[in-house]
PDB file of N, CA and C in Angstrom:
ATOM      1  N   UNK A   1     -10.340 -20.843  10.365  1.00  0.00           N
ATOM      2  CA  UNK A   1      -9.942 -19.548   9.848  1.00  0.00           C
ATOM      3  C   UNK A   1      -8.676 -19.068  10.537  1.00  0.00           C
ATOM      4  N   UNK A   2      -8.045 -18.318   9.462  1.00  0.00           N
ATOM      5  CA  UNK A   2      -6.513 -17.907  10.177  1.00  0.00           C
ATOM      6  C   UNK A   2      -7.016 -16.706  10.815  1.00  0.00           C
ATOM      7  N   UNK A   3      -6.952 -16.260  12.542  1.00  0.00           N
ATOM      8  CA  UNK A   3      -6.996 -15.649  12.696  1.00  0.00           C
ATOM      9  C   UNK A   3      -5.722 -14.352  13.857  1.00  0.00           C
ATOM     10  N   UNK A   4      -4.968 -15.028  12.758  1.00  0.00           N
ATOM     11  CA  UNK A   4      -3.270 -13.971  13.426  1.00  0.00           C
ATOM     12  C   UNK A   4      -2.713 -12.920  12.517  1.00  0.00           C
ATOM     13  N   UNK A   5      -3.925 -12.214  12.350  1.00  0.00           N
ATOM     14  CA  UNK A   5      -3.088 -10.791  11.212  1.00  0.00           C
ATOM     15  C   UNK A   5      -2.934  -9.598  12.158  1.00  0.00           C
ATOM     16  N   UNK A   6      -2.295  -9.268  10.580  1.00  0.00           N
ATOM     17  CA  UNK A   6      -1.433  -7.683  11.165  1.00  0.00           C
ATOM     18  C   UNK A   6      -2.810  -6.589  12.071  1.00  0.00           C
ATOM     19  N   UNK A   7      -3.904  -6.658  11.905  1.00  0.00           N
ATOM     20  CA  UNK A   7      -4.554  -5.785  12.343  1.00  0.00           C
ATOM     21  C   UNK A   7      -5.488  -6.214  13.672  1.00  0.00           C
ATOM     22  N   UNK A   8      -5.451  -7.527  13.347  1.00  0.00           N
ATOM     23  CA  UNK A   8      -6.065  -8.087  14.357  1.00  0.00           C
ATOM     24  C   UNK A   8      -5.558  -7.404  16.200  1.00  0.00           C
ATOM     25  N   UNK A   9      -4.720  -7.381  16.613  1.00  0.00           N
ATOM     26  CA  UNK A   9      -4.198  -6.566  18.055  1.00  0.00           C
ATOM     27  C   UNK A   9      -5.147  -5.475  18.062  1.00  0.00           C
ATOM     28  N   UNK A  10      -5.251  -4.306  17.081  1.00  0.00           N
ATOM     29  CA  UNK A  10      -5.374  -3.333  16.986  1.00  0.00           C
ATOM     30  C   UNK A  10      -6.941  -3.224  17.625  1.00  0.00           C
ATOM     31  N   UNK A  11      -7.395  -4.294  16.132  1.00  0.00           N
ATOM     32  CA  UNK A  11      -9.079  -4.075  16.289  1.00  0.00           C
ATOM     33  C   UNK A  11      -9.408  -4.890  17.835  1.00  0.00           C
ATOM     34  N   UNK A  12      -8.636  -5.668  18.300  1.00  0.00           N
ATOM     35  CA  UNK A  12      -8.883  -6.403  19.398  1.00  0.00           C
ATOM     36  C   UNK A  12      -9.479  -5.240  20.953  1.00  0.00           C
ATOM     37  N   UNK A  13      -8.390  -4.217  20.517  1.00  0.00           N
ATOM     38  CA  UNK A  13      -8.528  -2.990  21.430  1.00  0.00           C
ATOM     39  C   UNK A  13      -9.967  -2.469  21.437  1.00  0.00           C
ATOM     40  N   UNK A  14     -10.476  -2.292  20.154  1.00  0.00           N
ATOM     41  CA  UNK A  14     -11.690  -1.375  19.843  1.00  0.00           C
ATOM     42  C   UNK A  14     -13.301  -2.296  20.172  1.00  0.00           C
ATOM     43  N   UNK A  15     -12.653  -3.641  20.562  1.00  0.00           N
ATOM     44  CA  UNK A  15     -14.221  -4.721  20.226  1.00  0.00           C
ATOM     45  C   UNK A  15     -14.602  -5.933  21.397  1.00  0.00           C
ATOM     46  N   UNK A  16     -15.420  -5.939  22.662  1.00  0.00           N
ATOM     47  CA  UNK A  16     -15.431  -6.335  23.440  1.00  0.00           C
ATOM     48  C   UNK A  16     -14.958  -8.068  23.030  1.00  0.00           C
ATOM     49  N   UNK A  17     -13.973  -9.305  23.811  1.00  0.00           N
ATOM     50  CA  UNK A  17     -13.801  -9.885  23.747  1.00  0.00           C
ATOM     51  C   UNK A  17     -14.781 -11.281  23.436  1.00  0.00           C
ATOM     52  N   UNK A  18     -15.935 -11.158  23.246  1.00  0.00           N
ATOM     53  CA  UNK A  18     -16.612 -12.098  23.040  1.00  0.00           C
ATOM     54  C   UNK A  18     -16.963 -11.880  21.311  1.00  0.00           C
ATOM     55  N   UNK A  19     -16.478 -10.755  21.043  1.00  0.00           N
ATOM     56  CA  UNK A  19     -16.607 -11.149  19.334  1.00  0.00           C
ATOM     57  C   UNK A  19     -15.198 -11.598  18.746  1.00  0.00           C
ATOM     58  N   UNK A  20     -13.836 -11.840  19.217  1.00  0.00           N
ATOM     59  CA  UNK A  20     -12.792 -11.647  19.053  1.00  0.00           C
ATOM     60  C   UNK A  20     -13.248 -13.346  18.023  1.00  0.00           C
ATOM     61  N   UNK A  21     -13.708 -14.106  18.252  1.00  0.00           N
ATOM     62  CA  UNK A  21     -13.465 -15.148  17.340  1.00  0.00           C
ATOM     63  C   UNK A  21     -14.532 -15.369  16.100  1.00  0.00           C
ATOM     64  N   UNK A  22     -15.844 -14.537  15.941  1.00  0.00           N
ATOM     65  CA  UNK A  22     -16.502 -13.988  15.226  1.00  0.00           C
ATOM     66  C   UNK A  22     -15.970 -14.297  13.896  1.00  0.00           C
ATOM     67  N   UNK A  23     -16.303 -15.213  12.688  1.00  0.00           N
ATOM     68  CA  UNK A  23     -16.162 -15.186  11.873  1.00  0.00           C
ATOM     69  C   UNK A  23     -16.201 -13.637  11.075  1.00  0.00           C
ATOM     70  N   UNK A  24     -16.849 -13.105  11.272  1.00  0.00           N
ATOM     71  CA  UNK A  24     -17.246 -11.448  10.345  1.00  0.00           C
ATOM     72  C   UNK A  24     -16.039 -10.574  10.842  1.00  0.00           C
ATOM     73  N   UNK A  25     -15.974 -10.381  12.263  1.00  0.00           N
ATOM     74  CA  UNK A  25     -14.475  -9.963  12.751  1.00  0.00           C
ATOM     75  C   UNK A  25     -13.357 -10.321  12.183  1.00  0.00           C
ATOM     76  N   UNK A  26     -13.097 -11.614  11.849  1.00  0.00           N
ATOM     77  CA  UNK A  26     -11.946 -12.258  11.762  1.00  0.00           C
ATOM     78  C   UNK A  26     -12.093 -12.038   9.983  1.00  0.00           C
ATOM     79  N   UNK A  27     -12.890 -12.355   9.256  1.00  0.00           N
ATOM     80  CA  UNK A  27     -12.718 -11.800   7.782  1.00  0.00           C
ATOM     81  C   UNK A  27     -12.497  -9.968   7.558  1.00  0.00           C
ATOM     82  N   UNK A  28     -13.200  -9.699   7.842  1.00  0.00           N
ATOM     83  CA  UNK A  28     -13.238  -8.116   8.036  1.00  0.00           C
ATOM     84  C   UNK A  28     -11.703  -7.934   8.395  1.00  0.00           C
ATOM     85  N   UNK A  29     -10.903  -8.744   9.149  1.00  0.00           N
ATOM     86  CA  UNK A  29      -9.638  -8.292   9.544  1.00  0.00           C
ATOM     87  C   UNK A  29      -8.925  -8.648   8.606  1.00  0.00           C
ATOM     88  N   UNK A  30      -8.983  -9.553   8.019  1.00  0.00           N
ATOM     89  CA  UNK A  30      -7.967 -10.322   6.916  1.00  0.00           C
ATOM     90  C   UNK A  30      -8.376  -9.631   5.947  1.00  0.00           C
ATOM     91  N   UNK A  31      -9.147  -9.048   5.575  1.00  0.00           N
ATOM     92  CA  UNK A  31      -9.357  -7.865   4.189  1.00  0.00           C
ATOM     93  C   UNK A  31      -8.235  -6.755   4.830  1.00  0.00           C
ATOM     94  N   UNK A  32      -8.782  -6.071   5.540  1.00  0.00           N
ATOM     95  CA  UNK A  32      -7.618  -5.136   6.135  1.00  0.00           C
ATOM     96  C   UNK A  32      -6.289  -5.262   5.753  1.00  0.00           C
ATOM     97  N   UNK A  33      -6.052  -6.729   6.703  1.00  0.00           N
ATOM     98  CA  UNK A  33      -4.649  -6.740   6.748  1.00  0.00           C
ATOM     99  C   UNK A  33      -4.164  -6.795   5.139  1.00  0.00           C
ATOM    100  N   UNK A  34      -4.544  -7.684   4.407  1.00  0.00           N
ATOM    101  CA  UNK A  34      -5.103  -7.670   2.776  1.00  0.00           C
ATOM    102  C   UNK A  34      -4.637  -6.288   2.448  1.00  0.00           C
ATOM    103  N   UNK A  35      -5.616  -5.566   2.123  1.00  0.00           N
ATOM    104  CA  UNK A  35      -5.304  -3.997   1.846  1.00  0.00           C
ATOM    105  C   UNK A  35      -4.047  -3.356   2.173  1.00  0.00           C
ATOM    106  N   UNK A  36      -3.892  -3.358   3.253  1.00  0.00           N
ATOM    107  CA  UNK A  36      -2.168  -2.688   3.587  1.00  0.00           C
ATOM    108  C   UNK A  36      -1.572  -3.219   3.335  1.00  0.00           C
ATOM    109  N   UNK A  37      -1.475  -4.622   2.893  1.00  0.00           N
ATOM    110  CA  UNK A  37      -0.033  -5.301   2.350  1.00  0.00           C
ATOM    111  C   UNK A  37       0.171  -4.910   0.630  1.00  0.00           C
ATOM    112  N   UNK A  38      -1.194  -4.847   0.335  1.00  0.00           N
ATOM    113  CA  UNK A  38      -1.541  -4.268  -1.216  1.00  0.00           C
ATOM    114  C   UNK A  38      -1.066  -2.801  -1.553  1.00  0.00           C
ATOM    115  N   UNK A  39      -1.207  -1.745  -0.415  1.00  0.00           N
ATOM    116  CA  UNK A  39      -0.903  -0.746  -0.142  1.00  0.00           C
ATOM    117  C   UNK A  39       0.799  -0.757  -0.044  1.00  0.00           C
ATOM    118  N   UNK A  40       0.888  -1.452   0.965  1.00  0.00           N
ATOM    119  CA  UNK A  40       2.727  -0.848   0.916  1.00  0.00           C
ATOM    120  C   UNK A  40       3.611  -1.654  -0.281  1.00  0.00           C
ATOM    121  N   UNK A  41       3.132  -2.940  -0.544  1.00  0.00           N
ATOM    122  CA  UNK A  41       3.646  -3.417  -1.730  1.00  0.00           C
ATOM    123  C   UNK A  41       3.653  -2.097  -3.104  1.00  0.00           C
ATOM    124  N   UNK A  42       3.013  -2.077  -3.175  1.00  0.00           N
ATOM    125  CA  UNK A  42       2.325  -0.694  -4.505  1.00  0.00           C
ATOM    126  C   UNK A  42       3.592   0.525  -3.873  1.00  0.00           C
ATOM    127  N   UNK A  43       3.587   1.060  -2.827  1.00  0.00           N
ATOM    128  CA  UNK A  43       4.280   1.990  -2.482  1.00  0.00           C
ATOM    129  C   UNK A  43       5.717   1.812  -2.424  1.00  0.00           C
ATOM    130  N   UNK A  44       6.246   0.516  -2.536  1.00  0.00           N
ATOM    131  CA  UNK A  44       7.281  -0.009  -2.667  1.00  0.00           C
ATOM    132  C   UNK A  44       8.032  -0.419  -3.865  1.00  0.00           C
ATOM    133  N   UNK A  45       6.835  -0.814  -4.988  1.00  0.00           N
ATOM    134  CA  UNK A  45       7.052  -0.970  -6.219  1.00  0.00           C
ATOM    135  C   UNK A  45       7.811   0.111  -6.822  1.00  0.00           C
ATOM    136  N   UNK A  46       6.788   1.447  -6.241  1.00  0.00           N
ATOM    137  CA  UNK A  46       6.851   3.339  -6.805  1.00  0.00           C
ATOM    138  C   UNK A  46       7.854   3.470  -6.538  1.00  0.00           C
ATOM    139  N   UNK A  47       7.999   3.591  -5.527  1.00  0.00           N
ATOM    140  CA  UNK A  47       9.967   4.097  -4.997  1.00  0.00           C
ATOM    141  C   UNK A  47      10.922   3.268  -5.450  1.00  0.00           C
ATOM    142  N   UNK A  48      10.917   2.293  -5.899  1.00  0.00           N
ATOM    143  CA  UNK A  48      11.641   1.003  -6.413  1.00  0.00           C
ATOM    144  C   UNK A  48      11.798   1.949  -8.144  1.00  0.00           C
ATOM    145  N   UNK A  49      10.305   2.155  -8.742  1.00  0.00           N
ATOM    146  CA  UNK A  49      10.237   2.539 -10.184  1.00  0.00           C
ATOM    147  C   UNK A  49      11.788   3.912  -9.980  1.00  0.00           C
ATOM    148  N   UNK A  50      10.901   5.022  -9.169  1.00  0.00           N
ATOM    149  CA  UNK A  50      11.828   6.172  -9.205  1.00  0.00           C
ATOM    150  C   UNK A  50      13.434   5.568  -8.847  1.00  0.00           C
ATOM    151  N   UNK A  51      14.171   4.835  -8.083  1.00  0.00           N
ATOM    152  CA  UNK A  51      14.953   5.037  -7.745  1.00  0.00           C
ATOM    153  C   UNK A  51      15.426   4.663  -8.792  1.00  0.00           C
ATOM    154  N   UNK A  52      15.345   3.336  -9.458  1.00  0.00           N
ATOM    155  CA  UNK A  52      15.685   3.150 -10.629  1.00  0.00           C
ATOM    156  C   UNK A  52      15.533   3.812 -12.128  1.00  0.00           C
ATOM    157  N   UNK A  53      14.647   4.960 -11.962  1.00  0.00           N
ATOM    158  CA  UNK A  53      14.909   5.633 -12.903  1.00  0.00           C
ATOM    159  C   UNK A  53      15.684   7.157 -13.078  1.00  0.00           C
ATOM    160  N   UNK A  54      15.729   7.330 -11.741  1.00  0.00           N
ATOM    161  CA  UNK A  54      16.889   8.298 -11.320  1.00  0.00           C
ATOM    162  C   UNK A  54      18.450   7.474 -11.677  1.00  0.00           C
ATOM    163  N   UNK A  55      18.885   6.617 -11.148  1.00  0.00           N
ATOM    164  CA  UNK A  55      19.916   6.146 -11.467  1.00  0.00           C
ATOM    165  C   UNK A  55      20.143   5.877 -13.006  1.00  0.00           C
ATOM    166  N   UNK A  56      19.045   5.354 -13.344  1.00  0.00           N
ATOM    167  CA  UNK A  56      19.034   5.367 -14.742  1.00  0.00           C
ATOM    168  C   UNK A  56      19.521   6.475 -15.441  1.00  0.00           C
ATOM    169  N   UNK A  57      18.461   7.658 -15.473  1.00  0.00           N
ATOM    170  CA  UNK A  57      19.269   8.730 -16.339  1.00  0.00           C
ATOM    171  C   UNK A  57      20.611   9.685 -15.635  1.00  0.00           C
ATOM    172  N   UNK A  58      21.098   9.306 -14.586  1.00  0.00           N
ATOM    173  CA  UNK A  58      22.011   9.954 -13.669  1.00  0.00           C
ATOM    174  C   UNK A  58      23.413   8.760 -14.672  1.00  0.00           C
ATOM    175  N   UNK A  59      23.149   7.707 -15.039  1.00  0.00           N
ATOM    176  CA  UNK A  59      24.505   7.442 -15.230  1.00  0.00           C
ATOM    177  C   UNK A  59      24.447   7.178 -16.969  1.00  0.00           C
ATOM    178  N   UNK A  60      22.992   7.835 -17.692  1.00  0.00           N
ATOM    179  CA  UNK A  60      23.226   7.536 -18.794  1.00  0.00           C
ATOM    180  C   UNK A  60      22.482   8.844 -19.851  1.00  0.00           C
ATOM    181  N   UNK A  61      21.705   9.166 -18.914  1.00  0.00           N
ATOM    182  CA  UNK A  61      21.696  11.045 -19.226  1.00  0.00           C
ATOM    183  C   UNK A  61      21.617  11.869 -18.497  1.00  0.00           C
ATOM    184  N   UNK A  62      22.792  12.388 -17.883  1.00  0.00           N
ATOM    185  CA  UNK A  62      22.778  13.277 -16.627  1.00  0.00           C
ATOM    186  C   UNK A  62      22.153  14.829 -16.668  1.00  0.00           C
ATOM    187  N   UNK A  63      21.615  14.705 -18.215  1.00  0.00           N
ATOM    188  CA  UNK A  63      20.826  16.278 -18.568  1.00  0.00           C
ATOM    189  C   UNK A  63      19.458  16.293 -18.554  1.00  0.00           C
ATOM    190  N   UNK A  64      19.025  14.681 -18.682  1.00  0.00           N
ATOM    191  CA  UNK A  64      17.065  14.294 -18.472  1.00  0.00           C
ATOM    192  C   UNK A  64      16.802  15.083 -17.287  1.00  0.00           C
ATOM    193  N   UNK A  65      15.549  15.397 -17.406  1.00  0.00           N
ATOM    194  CA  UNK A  65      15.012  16.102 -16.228  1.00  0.00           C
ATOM    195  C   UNK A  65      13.541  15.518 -15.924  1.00  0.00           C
ATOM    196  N   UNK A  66      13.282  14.478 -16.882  1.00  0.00           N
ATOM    197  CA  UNK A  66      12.269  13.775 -16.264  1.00  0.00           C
ATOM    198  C   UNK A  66      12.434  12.558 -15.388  1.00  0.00           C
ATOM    199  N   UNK A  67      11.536  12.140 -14.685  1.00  0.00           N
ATOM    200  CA  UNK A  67      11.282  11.515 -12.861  1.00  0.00           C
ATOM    201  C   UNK A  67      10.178  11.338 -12.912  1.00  0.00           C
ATOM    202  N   UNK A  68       9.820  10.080 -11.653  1.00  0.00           N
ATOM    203  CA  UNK A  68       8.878   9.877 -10.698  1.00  0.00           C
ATOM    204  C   UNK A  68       8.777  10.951 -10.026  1.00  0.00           C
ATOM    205  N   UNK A  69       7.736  11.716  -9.759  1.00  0.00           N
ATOM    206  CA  UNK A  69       7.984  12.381  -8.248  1.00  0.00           C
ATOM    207  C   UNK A  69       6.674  12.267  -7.387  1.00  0.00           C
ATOM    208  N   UNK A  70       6.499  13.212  -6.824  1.00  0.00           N
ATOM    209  CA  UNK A  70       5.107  12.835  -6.108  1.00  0.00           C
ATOM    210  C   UNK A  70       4.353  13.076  -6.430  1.00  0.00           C
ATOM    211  N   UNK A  71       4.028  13.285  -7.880  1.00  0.00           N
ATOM    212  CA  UNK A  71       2.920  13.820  -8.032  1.00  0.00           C
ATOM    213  C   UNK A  71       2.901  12.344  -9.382  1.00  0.00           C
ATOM    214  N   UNK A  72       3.272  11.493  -9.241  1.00  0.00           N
ATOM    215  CA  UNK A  72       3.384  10.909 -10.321  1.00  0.00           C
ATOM    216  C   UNK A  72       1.912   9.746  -9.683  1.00  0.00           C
ATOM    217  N   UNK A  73       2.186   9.300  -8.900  1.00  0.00           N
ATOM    218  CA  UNK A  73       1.152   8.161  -8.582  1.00  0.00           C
ATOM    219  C   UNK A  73      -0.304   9.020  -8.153  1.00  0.00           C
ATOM    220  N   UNK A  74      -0.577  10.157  -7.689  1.00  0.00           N
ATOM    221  CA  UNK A  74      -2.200  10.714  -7.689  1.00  0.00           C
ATOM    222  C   UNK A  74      -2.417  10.908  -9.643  1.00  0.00           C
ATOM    223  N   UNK A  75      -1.225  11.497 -10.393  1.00  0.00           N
ATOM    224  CA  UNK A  75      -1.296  11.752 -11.745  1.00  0.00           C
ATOM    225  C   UNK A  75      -1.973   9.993 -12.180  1.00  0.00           C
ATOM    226  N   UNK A  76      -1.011   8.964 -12.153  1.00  0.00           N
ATOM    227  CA  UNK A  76      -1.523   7.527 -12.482  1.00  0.00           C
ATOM    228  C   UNK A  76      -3.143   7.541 -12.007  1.00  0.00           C
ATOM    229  N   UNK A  77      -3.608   7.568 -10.916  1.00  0.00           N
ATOM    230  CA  UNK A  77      -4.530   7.406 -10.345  1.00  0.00           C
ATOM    231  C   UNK A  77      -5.941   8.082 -10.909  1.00  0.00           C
ATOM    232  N   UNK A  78      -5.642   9.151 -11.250  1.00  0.00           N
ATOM    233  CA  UNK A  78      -6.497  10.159 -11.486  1.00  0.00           C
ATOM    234  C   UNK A  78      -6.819   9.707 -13.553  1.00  0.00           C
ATOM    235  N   UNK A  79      -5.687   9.026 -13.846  1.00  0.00           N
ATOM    236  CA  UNK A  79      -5.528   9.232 -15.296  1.00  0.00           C
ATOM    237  C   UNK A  79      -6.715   7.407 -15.333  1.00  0.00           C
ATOM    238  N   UNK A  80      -6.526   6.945 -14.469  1.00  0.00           N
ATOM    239  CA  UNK A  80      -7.426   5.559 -14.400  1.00  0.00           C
ATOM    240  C   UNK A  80      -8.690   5.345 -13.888  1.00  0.00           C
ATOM    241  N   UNK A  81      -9.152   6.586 -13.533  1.00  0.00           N
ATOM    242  CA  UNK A  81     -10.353   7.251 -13.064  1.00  0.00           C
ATOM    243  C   UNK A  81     -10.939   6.668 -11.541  1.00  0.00           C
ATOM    244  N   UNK A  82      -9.636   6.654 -10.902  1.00  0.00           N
ATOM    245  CA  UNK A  82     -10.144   6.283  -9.164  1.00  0.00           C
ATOM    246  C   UNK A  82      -9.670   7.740  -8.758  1.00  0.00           C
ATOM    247  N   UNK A  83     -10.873   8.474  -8.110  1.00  0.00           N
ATOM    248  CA  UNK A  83     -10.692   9.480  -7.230  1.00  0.00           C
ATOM    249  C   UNK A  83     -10.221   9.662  -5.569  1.00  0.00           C
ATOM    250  N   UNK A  84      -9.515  10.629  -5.505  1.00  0.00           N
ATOM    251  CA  UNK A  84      -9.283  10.805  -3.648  1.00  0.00           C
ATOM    252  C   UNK A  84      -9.968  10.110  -3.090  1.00  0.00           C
TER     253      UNK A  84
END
């Protein structure tokens, strides 16, 4: 098992050293690390969508007033029925 992820240091802090090679530890971490890469990818996509659609109507309708903003991804979220 690969056990060199992003969260692994962290949880290393919180969990006496004799579970550190723990199969359940070491999956449990790779979901984690999993998740936040899923997480900032997604958050990266969003700001990627807006920037490009700001530029978009900035050089081809500078009178649109619609945008991404922040309320656009809880709006997505909420419209796909995953809650807070």
């Amino acid at each position: 098992m690969h056990n060199n992820t992003f969260t692994i240091q962290y949880a290393r802090e919180q969990i006496t050293q004799e579970h550190w090679n723990s199969p359940i530890f070491i999956r449990v971490n790779q979901i984690l690390t999993l998740t936040w890469g899923i997480a900032f990818a997604l958050s990266a996509l969003i700001q990627l969508a807006a920037a490009a659609q700001r530029f978009y109507d900035s050089t081809h309708c500078p009178s649109c007033d619609r945008h991404i903003d922040d309320d656009t991804l809880p709006h997505l979220l909420s419209q796909s029925g995953i809650k807070k």
